[in-house]
C-alpha atoms as a PDB file:
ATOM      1  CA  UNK A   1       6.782 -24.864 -14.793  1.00  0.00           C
ATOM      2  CA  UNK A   2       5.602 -28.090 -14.764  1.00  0.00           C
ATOM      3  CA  UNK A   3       5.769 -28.572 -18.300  1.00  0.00           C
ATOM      4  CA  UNK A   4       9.194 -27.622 -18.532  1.00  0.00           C
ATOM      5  CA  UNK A   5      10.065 -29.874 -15.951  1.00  0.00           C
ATOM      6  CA  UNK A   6       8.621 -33.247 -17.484  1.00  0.00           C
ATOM      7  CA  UNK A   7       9.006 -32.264 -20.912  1.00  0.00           C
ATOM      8  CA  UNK A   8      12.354 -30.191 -21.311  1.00  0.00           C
ATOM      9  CA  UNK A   9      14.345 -32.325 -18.421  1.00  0.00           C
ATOM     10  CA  UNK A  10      12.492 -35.485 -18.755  1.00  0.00           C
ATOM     11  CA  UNK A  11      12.229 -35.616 -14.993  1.00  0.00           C
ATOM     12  CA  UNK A  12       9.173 -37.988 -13.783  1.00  0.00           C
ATOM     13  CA  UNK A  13       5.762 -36.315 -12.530  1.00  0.00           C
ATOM     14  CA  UNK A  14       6.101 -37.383  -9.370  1.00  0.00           C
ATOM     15  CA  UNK A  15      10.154 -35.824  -9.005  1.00  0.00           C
ATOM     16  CA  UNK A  16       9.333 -32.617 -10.950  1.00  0.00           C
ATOM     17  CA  UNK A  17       5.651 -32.235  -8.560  1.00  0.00           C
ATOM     18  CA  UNK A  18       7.773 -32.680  -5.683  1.00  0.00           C
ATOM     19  CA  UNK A  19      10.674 -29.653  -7.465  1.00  0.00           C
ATOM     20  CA  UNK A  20       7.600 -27.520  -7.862  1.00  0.00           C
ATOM     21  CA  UNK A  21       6.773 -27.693  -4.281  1.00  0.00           C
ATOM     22  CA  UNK A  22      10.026 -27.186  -3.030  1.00  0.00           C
ATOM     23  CA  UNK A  23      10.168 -24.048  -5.385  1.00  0.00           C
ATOM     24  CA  UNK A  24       6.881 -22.822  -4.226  1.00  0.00           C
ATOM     25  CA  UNK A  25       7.191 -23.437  -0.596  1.00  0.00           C
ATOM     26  CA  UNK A  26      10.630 -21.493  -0.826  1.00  0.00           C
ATOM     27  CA  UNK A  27       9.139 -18.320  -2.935  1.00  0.00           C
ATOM     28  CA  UNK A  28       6.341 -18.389   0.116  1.00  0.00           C
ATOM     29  CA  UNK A  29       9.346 -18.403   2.792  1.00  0.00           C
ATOM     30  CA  UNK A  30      11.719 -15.943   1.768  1.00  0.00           C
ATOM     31  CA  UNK A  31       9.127 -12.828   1.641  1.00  0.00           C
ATOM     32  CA  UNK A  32       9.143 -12.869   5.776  1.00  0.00           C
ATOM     33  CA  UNK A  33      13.394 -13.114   5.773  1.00  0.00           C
ATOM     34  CA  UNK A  34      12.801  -9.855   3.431  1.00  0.00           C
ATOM     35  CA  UNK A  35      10.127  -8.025   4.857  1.00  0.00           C
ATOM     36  CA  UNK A  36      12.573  -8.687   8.204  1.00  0.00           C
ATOM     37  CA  UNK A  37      15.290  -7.603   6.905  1.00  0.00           C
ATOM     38  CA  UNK A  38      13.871  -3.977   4.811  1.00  0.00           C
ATOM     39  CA  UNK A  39      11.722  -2.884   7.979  1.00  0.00           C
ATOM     40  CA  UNK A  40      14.475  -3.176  10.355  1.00  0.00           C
ATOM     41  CA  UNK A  41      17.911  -2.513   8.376  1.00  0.00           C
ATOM     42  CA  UNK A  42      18.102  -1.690   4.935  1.00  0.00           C
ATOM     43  CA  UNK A  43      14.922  -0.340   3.979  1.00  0.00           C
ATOM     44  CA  UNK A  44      12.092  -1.203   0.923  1.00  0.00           C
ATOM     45  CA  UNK A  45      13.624   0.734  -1.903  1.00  0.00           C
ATOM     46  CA  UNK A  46      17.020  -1.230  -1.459  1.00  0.00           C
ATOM     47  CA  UNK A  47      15.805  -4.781  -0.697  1.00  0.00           C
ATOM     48  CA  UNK A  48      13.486  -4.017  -3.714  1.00  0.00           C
ATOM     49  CA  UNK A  49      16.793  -3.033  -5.985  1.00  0.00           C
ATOM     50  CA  UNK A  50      18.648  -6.305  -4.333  1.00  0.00           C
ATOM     51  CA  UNK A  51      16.100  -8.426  -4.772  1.00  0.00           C
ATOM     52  CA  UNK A  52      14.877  -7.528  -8.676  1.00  0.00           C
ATOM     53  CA  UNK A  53      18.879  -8.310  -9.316  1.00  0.00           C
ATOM     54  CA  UNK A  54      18.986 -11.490  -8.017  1.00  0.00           C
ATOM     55  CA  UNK A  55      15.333 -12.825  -9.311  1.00  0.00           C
ATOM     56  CA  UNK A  56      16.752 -11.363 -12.598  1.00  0.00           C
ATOM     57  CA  UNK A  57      19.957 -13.242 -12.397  1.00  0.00           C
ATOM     58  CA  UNK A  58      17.824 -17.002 -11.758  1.00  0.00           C
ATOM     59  CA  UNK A  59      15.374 -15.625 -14.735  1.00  0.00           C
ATOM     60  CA  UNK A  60      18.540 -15.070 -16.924  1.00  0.00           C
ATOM     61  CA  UNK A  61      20.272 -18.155 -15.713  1.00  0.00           C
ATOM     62  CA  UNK A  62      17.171 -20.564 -16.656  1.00  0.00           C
ATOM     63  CA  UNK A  63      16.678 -19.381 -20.228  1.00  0.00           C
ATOM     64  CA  UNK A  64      20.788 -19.946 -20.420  1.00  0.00           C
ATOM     65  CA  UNK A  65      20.072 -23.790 -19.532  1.00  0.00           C
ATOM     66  CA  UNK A  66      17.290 -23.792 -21.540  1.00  0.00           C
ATOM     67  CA  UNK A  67      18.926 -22.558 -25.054  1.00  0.00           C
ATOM     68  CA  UNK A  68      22.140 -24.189 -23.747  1.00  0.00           C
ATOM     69  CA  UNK A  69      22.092 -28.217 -25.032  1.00  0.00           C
ATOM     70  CA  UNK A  70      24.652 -29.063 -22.518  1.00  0.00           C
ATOM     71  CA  UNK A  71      22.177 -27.701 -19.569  1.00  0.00           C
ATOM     72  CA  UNK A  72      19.115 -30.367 -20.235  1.00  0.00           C
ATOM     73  CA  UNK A  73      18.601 -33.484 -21.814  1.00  0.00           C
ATOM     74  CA  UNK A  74      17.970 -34.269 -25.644  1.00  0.00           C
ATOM     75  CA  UNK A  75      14.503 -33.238 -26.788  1.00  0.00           C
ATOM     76  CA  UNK A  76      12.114 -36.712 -26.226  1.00  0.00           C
ATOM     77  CA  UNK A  77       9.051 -35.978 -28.986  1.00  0.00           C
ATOM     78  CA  UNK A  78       7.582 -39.833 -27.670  1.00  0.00           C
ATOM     79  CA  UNK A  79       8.167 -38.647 -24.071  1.00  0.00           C
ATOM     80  CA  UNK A  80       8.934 -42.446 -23.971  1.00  0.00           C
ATOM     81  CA  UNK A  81      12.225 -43.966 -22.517  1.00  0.00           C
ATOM     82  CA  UNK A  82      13.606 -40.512 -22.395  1.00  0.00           C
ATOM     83  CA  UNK A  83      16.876 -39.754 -20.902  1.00  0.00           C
ATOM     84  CA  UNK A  84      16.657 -37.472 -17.837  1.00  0.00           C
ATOM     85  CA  UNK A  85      18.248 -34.508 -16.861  1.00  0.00           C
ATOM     86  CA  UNK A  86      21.715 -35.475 -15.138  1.00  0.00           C
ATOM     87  CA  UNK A  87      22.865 -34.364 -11.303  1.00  0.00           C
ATOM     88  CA  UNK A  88      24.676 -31.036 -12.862  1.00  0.00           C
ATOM     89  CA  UNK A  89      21.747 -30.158 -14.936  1.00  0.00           C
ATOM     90  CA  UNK A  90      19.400 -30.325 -11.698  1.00  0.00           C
ATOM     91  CA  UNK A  91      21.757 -28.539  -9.594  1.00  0.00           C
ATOM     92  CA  UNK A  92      21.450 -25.780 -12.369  1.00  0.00           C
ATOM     93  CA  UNK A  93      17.631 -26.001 -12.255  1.00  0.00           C
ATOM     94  CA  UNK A  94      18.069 -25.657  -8.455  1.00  0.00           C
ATOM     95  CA  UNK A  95      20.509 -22.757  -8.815  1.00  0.00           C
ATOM     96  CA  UNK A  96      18.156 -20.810 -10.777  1.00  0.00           C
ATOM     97  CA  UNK A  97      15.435 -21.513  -8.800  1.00  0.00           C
ATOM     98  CA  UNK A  98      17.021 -20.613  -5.327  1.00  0.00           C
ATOM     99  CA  UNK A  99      18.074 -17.194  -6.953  1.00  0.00           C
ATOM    100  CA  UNK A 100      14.122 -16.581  -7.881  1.00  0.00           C
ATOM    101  CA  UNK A 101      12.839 -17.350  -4.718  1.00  0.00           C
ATOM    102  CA  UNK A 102      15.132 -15.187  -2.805  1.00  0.00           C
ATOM    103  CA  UNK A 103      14.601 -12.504  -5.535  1.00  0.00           C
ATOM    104  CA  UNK A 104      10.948 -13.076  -5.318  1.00  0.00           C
ATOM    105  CA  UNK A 105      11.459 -12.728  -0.949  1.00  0.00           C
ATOM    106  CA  UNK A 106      12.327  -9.096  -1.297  1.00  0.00           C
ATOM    107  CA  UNK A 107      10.162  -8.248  -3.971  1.00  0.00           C
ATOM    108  CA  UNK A 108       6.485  -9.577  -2.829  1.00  0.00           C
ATOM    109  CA  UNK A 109       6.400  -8.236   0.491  1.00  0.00           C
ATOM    110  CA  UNK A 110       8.152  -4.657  -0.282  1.00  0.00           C
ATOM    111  CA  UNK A 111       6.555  -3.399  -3.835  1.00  0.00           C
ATOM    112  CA  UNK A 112       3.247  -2.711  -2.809  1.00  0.00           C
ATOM    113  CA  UNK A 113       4.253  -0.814   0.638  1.00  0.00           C
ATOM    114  CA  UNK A 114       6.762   0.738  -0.946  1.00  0.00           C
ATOM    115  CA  UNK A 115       4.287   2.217  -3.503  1.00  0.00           C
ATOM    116  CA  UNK A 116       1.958   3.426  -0.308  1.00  0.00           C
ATOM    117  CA  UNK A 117       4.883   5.161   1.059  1.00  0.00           C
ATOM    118  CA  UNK A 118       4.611   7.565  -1.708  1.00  0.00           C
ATOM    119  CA  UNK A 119       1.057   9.429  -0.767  1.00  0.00           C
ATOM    120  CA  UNK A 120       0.781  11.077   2.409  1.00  0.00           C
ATOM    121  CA  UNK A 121      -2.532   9.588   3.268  1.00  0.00           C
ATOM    122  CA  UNK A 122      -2.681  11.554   6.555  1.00  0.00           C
ATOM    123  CA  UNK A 123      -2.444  15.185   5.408  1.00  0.00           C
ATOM    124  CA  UNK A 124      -3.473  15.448   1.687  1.00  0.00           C
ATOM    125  CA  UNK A 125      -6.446  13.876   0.310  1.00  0.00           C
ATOM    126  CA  UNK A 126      -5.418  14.875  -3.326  1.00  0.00           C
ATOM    127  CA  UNK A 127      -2.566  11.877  -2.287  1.00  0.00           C
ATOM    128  CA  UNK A 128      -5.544   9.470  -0.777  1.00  0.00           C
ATOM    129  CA  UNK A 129      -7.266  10.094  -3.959  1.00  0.00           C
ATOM    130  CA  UNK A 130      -4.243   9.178  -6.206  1.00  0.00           C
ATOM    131  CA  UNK A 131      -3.153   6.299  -4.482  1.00  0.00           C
ATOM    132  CA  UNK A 132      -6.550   4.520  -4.823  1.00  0.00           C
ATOM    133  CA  UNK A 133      -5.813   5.670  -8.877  1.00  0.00           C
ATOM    134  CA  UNK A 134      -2.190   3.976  -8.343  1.00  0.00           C
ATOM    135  CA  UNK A 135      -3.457   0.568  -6.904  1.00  0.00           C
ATOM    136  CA  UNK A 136      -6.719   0.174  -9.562  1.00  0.00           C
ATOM    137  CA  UNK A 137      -3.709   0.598 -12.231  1.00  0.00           C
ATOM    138  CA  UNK A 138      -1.631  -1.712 -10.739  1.00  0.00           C
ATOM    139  CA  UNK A 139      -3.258  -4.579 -10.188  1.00  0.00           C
ATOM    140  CA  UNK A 140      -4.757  -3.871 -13.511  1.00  0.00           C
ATOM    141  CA  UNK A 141      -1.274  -4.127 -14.686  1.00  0.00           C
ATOM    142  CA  UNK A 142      -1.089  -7.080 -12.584  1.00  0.00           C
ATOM    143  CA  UNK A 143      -3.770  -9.003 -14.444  1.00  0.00           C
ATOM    144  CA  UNK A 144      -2.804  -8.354 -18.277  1.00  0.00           C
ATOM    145  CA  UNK A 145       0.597  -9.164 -17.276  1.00  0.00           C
ATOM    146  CA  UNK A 146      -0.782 -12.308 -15.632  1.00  0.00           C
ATOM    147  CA  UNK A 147      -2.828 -13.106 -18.493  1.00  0.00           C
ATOM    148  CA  UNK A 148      -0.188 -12.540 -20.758  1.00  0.00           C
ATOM    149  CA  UNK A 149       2.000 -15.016 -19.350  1.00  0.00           C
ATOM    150  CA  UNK A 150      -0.444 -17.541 -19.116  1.00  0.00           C
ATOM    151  CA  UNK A 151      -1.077 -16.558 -23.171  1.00  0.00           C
ATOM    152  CA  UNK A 152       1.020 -15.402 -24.912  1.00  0.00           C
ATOM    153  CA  UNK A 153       4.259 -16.875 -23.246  1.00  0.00           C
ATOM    154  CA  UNK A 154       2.704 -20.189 -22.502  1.00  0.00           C
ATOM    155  CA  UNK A 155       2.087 -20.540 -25.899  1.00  0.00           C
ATOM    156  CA  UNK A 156       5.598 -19.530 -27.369  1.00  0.00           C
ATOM    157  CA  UNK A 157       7.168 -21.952 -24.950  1.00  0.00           C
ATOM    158  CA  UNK A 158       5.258 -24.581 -26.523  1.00  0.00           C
ATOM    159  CA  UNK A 159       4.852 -24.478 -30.449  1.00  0.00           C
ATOM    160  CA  UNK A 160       8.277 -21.835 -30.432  1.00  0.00           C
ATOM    161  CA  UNK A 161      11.287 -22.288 -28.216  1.00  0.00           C
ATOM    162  CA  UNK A 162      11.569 -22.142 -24.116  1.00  0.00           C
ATOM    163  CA  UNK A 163      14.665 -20.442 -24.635  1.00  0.00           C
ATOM    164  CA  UNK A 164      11.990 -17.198 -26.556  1.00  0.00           C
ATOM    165  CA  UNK A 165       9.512 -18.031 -23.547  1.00  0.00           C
ATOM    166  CA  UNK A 166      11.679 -17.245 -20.641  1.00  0.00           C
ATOM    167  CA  UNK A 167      13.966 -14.633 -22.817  1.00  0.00           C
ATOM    168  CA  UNK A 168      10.600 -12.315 -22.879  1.00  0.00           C
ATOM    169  CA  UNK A 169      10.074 -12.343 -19.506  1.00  0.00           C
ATOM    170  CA  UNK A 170      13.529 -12.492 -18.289  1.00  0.00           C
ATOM    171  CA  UNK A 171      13.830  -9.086 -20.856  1.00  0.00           C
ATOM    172  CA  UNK A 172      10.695  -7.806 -19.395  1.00  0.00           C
ATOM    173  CA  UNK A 173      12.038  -7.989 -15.967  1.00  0.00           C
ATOM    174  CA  UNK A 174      15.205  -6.174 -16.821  1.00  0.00           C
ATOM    175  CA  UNK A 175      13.359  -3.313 -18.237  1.00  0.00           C
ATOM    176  CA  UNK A 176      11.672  -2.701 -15.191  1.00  0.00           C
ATOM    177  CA  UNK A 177      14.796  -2.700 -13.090  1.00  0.00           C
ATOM    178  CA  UNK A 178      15.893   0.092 -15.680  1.00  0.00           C
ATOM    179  CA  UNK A 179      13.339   1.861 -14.998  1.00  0.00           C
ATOM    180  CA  UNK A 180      13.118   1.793 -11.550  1.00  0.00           C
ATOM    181  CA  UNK A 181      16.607   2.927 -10.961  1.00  0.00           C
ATOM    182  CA  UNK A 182      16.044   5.792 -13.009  1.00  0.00           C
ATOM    183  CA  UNK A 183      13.256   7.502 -11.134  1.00  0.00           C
ATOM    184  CA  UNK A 184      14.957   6.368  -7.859  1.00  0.00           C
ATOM    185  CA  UNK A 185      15.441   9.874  -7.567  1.00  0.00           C
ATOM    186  CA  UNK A 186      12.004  10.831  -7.490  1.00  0.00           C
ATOM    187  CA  UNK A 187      11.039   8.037  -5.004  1.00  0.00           C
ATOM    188  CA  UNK A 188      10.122   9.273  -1.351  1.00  0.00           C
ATOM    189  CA  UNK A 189      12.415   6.590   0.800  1.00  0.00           C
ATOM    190  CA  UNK A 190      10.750   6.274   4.145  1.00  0.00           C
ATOM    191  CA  UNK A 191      14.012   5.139   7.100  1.00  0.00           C
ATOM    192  CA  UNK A 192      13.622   1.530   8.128  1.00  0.00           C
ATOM    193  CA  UNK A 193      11.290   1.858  11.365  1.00  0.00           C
ATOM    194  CA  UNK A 194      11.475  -1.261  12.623  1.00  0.00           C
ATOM    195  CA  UNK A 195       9.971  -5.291  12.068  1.00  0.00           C
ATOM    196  CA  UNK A 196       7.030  -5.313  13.894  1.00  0.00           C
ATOM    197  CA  UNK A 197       8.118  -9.490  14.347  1.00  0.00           C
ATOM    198  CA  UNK A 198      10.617  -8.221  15.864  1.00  0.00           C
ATOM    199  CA  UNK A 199       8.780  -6.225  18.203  1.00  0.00           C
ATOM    200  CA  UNK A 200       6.109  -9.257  18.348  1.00  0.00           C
ATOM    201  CA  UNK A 201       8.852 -11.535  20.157  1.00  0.00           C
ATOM    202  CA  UNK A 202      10.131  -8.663  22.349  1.00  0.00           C
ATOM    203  CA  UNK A 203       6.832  -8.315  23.844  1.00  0.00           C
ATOM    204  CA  UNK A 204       6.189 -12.268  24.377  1.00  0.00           C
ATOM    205  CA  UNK A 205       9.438 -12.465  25.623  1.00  0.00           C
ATOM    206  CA  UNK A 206       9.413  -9.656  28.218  1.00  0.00           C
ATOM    207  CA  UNK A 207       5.670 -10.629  29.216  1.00  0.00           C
ATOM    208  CA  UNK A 208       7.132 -14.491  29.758  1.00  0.00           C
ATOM    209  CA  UNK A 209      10.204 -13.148  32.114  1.00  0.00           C
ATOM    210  CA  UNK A 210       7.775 -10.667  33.538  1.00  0.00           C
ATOM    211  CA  UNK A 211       4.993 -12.278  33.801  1.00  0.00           C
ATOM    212  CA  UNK A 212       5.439 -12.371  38.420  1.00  0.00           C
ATOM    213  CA  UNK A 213       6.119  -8.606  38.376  1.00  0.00           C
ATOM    214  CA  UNK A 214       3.464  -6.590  40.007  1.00  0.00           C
ATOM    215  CA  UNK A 215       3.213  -2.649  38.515  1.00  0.00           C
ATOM    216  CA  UNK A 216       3.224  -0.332  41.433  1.00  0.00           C
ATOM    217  CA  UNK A 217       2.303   2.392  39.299  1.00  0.00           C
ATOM    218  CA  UNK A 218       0.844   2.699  36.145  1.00  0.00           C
ATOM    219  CA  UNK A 219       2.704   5.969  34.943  1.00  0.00           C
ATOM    220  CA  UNK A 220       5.813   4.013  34.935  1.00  0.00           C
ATOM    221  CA  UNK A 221       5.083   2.236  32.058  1.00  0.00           C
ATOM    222  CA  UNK A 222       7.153   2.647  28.913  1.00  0.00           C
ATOM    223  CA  UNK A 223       5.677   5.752  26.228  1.00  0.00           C
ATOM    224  CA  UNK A 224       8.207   7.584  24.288  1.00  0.00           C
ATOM    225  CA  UNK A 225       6.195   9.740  22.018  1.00  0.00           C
ATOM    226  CA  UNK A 226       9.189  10.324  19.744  1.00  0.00           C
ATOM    227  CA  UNK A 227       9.816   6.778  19.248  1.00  0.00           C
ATOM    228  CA  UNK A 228       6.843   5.377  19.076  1.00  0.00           C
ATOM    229  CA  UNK A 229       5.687   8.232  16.429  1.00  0.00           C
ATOM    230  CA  UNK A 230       8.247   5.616  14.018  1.00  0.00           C
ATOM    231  CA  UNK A 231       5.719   2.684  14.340  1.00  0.00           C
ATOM    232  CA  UNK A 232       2.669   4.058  14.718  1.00  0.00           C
ATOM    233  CA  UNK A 233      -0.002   5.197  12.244  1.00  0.00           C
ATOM    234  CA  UNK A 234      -2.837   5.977  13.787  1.00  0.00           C
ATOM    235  CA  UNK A 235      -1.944   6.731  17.527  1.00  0.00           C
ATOM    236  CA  UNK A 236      -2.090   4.874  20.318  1.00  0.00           C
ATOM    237  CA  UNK A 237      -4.283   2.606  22.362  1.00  0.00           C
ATOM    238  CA  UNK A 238      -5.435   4.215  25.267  1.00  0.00           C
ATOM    239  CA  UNK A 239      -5.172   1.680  28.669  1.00  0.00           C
ATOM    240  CA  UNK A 240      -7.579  -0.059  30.212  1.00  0.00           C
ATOM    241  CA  UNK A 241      -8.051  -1.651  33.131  1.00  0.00           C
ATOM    242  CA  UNK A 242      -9.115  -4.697  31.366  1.00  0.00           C
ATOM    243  CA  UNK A 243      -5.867  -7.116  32.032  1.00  0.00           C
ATOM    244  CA  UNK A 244      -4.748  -5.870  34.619  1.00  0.00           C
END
């Protein structure tokens, strides 16, 4: 990323360090706003199809401006007095980068529970037995694909084209989003239960405003087996006299 930035856009180390950032501190944001939003409206499998659209339209949109002369600046071989990339060809770069970070927000925090909601860990060990098998492969997968990019890709994007180094992945992606659809119907899609942030600031809040109240008996505090079956995986705590 760097690389593209101070030697496709001409932009100085300092500006395109300080893009990176901005990028990377985004992409590290936006996975809370989507966790938020799939565990307490739409649910994983959808924020997972939203957000593989969008992060596929900022990975098609930056290998547009990079094949696309008018989107960046002439080639500088010397790297010396070079012209830099105008206002609209940063706003571009920006563009494309918003769309992967919010893409990248539902993607990061739902894949990988989304997966686990597909093996009933409780009642079938042949499903605690695959699942291990689905997780080795996957961040096997993980790894080549990681060590691809920093390969293969890296190294067509510099003795190639960048427009061929972010068309492969950019390709890549789409194939997976194919792919995904089409055993959507297969998928076991678990009802949005609720953000447990959410229920994090309930509980601060209503300790804060009742923080004078004295409880005259213990059985009237709130249990609702039913609802709390949603959010909880392993039962629940028994009470204590510890706090109190």
């Amino acid at each position: 990323m760097i690389t593209y930035l101070t030697q496709v856009l001409n932009l100085p180390l300092v500006k395109a360090s300080n893009t990176l950032t901005n990028f990377i501190g985004t992409s590290s944001f936006t996975p809370l706003i989507g966790a938020l939003i799939a565990d307490s409206y739409a649910g994983r499998f959808w924020i997972i199809i939203i957000g593989s659209i969008i992060y596929e339209l900022g990975m098609i949109s930056i290998t547009i401006s990079a094949i696309m002369p008018q989107l960046h600046p002439p080639p500088c071989p010397t790297q010396q007095n070079c012209v830099e990339a105008s206002h609209l060809q940063l706003w571009v770069l920006y563009v494309c980068l918003l769309l992967t970070s919010i893409g990248a927000g539902g993607l990061r925090p739902c894949v990988v529970t989304f997966a686990a909601d597909q093996f009933d860990l409780k009642k079938s060990k042949h499903d605690q037995s695959q699942s291990w098998n689905f997780y080795n492969w996957y961040y096997f997968c993980m790894g080549v694909a990681t060590l691809a990019a920093l390969t293969i890709v890296v190294y067509i994007q510099d003795n190639v084209s960048w427009g061929l180094g972010l068309g492969l992945p950019t390709i890549a992606m789409a194939l997976s989003i194919v792919s995904f659809v089409v055993g959507s119907s297969l998928y076991r899609k678990v009802k949005p239960g609720g953000s447990p942030l959410i229920r994090l600031a309930q509980v601060i809040v209503a300790s804060v405003k009742k923080r004078n109240v004295v409880v005259t008996d213990p059985a009237l505090l709130y249990q609702n087996r039913e609802v709390d079956a949603i959010i909880s995986s392993d039962g629940r705590f028994l009470h204590t006299n510890q706090f109190r």
